[in-house]
C-alpha atoms as a PDB file:
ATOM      1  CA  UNK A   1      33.903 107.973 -87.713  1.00  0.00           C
ATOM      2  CA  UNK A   2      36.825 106.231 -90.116  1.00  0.00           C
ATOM      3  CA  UNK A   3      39.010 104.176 -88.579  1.00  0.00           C
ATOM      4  CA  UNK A   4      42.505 104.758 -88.900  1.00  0.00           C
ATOM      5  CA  UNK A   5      45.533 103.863 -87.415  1.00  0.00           C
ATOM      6  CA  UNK A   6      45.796 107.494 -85.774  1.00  0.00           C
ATOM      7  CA  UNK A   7      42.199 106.950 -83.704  1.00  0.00           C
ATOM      8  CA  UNK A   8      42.936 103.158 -82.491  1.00  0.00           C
ATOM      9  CA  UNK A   9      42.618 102.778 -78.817  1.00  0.00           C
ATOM     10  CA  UNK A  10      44.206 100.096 -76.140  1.00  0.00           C
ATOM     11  CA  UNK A  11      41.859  98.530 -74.129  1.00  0.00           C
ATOM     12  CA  UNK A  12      44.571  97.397 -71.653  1.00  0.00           C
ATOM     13  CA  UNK A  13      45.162 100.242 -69.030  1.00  0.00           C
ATOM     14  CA  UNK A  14      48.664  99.924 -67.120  1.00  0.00           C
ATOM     15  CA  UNK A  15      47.877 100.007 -63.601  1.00  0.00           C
ATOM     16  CA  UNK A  16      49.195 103.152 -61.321  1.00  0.00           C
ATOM     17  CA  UNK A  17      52.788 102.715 -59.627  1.00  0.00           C
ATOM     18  CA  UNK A  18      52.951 103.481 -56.634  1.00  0.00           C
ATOM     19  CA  UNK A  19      56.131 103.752 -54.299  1.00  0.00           C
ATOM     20  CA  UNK A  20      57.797 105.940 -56.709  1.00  0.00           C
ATOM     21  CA  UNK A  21      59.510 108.397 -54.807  1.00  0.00           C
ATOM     22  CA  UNK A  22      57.643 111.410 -53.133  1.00  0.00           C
ATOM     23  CA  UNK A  23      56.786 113.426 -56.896  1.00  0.00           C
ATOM     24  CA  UNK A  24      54.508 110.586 -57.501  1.00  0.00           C
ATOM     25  CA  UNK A  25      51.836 112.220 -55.434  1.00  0.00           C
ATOM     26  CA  UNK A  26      51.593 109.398 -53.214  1.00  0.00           C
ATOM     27  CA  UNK A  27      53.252 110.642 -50.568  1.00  0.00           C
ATOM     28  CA  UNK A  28      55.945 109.275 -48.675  1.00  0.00           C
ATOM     29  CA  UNK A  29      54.547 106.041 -47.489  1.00  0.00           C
ATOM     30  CA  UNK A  30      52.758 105.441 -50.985  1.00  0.00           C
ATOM     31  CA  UNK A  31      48.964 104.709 -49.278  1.00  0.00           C
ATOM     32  CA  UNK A  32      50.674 102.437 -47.031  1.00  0.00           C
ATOM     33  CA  UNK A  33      50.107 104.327 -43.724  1.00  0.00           C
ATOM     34  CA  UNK A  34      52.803 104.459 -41.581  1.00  0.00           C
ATOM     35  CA  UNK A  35      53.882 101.544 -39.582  1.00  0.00           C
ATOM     36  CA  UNK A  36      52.303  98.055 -38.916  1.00  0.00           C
ATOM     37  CA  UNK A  37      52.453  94.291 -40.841  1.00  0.00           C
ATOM     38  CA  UNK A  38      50.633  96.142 -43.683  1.00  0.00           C
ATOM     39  CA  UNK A  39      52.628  98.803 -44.313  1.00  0.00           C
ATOM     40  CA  UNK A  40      55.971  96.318 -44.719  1.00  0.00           C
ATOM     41  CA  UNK A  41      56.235  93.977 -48.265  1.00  0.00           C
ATOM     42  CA  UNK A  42      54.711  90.416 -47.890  1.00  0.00           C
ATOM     43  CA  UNK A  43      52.166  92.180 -44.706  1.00  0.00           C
ATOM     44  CA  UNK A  44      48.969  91.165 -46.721  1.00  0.00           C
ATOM     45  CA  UNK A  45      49.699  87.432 -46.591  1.00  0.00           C
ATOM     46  CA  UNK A  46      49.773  86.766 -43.098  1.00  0.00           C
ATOM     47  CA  UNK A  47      46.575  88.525 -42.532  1.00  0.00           C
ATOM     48  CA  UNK A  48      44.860  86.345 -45.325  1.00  0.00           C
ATOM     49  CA  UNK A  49      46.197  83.172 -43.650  1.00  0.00           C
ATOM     50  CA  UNK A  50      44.539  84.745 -40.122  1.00  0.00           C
ATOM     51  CA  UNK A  51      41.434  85.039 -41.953  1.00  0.00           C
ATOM     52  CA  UNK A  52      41.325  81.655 -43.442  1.00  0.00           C
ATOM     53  CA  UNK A  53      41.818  80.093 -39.897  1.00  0.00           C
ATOM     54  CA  UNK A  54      38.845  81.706 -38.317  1.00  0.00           C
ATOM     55  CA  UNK A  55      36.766  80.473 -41.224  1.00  0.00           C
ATOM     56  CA  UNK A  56      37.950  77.120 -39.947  1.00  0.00           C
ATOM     57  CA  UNK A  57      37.195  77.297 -36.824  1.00  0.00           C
ATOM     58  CA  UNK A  58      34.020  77.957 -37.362  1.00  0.00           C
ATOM     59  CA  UNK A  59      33.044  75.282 -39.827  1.00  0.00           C
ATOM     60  CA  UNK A  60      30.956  72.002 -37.842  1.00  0.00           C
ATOM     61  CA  UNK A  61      33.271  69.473 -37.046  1.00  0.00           C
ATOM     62  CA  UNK A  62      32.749  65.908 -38.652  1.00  0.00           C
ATOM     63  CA  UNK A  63      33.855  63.142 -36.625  1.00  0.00           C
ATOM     64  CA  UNK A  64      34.136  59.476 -37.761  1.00  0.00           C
ATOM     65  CA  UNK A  65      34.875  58.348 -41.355  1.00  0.00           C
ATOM     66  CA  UNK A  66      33.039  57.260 -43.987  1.00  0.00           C
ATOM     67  CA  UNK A  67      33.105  53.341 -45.396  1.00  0.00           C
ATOM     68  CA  UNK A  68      33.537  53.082 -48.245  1.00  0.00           C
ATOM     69  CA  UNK A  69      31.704  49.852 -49.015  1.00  0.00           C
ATOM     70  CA  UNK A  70      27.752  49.972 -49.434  1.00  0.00           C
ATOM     71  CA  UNK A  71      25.042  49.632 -46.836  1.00  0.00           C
ATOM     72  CA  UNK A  72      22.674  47.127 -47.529  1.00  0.00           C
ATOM     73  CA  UNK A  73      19.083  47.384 -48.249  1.00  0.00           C
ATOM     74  CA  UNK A  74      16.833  46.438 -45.811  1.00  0.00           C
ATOM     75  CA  UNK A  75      13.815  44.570 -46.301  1.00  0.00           C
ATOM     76  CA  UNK A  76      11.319  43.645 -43.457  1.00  0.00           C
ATOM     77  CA  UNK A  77       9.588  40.256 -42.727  1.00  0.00           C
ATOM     78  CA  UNK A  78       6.271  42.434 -42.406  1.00  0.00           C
ATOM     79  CA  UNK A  79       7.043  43.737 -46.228  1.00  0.00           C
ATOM     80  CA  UNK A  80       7.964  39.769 -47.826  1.00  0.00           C
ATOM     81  CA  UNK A  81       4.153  39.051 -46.366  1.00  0.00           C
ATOM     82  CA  UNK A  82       2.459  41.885 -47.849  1.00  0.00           C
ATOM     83  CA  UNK A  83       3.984  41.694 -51.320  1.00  0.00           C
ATOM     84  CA  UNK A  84       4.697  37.902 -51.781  1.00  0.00           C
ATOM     85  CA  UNK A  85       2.120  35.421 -52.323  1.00  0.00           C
ATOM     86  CA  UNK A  86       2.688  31.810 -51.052  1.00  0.00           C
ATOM     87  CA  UNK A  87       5.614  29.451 -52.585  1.00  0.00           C
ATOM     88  CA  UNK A  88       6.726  32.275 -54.423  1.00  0.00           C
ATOM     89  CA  UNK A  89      10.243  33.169 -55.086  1.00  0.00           C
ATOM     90  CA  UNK A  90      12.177  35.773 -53.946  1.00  0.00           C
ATOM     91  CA  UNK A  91      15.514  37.260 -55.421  1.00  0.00           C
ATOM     92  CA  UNK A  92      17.003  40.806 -55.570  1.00  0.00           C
ATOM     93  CA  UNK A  93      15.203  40.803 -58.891  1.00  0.00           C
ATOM     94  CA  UNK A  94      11.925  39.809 -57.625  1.00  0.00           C
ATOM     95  CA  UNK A  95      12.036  42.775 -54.954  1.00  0.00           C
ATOM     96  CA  UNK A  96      13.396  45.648 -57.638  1.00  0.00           C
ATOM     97  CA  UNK A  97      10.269  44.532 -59.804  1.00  0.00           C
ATOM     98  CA  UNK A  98       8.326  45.509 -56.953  1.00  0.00           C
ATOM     99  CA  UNK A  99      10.161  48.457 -56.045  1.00  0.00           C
ATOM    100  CA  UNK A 100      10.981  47.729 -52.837  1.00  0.00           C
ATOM    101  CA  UNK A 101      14.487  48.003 -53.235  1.00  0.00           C
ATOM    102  CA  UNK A 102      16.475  50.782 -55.366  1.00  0.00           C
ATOM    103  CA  UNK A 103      19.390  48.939 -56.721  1.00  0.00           C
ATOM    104  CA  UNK A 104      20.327  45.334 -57.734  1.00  0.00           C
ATOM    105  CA  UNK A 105      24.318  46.775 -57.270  1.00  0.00           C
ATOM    106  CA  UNK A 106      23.897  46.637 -53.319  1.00  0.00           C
ATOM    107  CA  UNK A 107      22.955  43.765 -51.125  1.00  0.00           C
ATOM    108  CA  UNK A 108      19.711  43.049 -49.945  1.00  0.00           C
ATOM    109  CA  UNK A 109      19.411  41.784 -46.160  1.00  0.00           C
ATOM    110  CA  UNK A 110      15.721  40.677 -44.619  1.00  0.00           C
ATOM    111  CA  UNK A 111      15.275  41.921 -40.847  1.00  0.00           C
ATOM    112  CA  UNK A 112      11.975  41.465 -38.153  1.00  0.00           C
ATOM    113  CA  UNK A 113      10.892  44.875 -36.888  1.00  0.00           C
ATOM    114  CA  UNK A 114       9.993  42.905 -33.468  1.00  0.00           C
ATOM    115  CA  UNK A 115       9.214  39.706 -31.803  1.00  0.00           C
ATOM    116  CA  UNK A 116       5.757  40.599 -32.791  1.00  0.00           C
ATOM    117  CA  UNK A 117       5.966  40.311 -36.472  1.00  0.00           C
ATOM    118  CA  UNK A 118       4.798  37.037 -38.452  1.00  0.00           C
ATOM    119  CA  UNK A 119       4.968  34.902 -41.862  1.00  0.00           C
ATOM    120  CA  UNK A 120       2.256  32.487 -43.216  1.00  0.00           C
ATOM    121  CA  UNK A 121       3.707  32.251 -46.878  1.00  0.00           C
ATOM    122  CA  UNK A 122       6.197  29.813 -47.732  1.00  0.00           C
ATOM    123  CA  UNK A 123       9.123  31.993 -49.722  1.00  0.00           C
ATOM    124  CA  UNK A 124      12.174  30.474 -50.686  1.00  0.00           C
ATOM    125  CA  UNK A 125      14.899  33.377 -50.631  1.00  0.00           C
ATOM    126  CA  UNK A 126      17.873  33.449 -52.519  1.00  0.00           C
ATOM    127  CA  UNK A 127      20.908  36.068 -53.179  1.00  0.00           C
ATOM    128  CA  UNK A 128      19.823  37.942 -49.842  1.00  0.00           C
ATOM    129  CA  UNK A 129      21.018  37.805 -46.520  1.00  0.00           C
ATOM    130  CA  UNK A 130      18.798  37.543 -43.223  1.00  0.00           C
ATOM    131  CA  UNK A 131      19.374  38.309 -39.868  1.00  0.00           C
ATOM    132  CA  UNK A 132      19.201  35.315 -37.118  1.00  0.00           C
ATOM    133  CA  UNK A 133      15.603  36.457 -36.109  1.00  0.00           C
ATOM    134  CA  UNK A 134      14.476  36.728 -39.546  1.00  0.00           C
ATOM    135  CA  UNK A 135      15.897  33.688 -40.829  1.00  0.00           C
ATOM    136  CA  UNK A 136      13.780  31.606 -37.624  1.00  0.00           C
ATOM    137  CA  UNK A 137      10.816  33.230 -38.964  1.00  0.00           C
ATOM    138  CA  UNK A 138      11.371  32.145 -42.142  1.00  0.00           C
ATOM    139  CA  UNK A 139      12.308  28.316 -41.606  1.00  0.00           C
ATOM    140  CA  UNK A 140       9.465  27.980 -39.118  1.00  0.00           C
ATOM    141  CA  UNK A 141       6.713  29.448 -41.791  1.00  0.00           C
ATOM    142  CA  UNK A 142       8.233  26.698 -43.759  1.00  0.00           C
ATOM    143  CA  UNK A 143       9.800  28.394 -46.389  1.00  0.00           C
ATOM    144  CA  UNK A 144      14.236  28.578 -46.683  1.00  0.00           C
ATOM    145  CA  UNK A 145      17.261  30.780 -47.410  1.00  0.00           C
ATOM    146  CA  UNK A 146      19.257  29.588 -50.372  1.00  0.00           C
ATOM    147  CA  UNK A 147      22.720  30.812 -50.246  1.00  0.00           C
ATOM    148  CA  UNK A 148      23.639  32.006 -54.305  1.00  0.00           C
ATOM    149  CA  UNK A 149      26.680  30.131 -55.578  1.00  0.00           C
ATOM    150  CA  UNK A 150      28.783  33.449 -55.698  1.00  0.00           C
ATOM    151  CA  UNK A 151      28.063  33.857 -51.519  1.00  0.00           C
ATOM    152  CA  UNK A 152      29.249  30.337 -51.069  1.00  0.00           C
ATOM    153  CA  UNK A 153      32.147  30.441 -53.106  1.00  0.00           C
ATOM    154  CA  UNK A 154      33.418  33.497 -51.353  1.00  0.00           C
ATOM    155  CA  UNK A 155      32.729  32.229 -48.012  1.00  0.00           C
ATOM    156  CA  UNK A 156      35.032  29.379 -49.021  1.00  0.00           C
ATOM    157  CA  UNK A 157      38.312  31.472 -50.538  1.00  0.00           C
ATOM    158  CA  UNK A 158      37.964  33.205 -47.249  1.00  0.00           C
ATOM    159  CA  UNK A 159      37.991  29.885 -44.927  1.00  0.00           C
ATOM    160  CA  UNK A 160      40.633  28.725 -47.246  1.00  0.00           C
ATOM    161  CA  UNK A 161      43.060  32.410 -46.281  1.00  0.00           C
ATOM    162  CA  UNK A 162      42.239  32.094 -42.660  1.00  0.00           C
ATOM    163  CA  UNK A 163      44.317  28.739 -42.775  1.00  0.00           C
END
């Protein structure tokens, strides 16, 4: 086949009219039915809206809010005595070496599990934080929690606002 002006086709198809009067073959209510919110103009919307709110009432209900500052990552005393030898060092650095934590972007913090839990080795810590417990077991294996210049600086411009 040649293709001429004369066999060119649209491929956009107008679509039907309805509501044109009864010689559109639609009938007097053009497919509307009879009476009822869809058969009058703007019906539809309503009913979409009614839909919408049983979708949320059925979606679970979250209660609470989300922080937006990061948790820290928790070490245990248990974990420092497994994977530290003695008078060793130990840093954010130190641990992500290690893998034991993920990140160096979050803070690391150093928690007991229980009473129950012990340290032999000497570790001098520094740029984490400890819990009370944790920090007893520490000092009385000998070994101390250096607070990182950035910690103590903050701590001060803080004391400094209180006033």
């Amino acid at each position: 086949m040649v293709l001429e002006l004369s066999n060119i086709g649209t491929k956009k198809k107008n679509r039907k009219r309805i509501g044109r009067g009864n010689a559109s073959g639609h009938g007097t209510y053009s497919t509307r039915g009879q009476k009822g919110q869809r058969a009058r103009s703007g019906g539809k919307k309503g009913l979409k809206i009614k839909g919408f709110k049983q979708n949320l009432l059925n979606m679970p209900k979250y209660k609470g809010m989300k922080s937006p500052r990061l948790k820290a990552q928790l070490i245990m005393v248990s974990t420092l005595e497994k994977y530290f030898k003695d008078n060793e060092q130990v840093t954010p650095g130190s641990l992500l070496e290690r893998g034991l934590v993920e990140s160096m972007d979050r803070a690391v913090k150093i928690l007991t599990k229980s009473a129950d839990d012990k340290l032999t080795k000497k570790l001098e810590i520094t740029g984490c934080g400890a819990s009370a417990s944790a920090r007893a077991l520490i000092e009385k294996a000998g070994g101390k929690i250096v607070e990182t210049s950035e910690t103590s600086e903050t701590s001060e411009t803080s004391e400094t606002r209180k006033r």
